[in-house]
Protein backbone atom coordinates (compact mmCIF):
# COMPACT_ATOMS: atom_id res chain seq x y z
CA UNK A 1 0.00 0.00 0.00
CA UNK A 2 2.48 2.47 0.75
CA UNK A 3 4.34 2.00 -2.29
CA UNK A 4 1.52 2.84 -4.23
CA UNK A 5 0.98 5.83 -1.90
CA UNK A 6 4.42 6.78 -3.11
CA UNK A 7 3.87 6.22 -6.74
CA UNK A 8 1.30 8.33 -7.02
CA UNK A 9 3.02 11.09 -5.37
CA UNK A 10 5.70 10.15 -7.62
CA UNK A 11 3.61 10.71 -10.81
CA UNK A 12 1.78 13.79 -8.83
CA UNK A 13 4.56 15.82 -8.59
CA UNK A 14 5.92 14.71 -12.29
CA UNK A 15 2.30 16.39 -13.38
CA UNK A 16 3.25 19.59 -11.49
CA UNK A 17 6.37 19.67 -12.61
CA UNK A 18 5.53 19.72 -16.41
CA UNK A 19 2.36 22.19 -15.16
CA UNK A 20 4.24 24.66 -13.72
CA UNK A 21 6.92 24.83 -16.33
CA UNK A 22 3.87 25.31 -18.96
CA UNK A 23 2.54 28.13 -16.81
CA UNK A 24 5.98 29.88 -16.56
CA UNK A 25 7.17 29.44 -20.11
CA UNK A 26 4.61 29.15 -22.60
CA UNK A 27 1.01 31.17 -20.36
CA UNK A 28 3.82 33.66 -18.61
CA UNK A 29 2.37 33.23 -15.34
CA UNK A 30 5.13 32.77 -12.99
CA UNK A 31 3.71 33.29 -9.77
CA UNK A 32 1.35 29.92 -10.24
CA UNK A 33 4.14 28.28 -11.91
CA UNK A 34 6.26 28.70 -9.10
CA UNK A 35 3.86 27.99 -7.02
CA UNK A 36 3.70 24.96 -8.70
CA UNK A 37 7.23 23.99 -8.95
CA UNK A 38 7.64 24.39 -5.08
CA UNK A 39 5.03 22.17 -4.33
CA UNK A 40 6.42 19.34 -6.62
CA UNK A 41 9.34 19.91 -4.67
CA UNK A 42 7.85 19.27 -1.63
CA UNK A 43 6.09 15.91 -2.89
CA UNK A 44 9.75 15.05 -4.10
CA UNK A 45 11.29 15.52 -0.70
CA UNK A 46 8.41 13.31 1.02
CA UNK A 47 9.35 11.06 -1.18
CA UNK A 48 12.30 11.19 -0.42
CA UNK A 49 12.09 10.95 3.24
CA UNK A 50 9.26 8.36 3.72
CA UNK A 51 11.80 5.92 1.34
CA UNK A 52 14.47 5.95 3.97
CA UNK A 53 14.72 3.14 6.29
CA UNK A 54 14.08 3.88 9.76
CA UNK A 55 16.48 3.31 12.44
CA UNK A 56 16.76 -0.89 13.36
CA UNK A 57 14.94 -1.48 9.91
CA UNK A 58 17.65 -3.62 7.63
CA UNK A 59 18.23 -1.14 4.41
């Protein structure tokens, strides 16, 4: 279950990633764009974290 959690997340924050870069580039709206962006970056970096292993947990 979780590893779908984190797929999803994964794809999530793919889709924000290409939306905000269409906002900034090609609509010219760069406060939504970057709004964008930083939110993707913040699904990344959960990500990130909830992959580590936790302490006593063989990696």
């Amino acid at each position: 279950m979780a590893g779908t959690i984190l797929s999803i997340l994964m794809f999530a924050g793919l889709a924000l990633t290409a939306g905000g870069l269409v906002l900034i580039f090609r609509q010219h709206n760069r406060k939504q764009g970057s709004l964008m962006l930083l939110a993707a970056l913040v699904m990344f970096a959960n990500v990130a974290i909830w992959s580590l292993p936790g302490p006593g947990l063989p990696g």
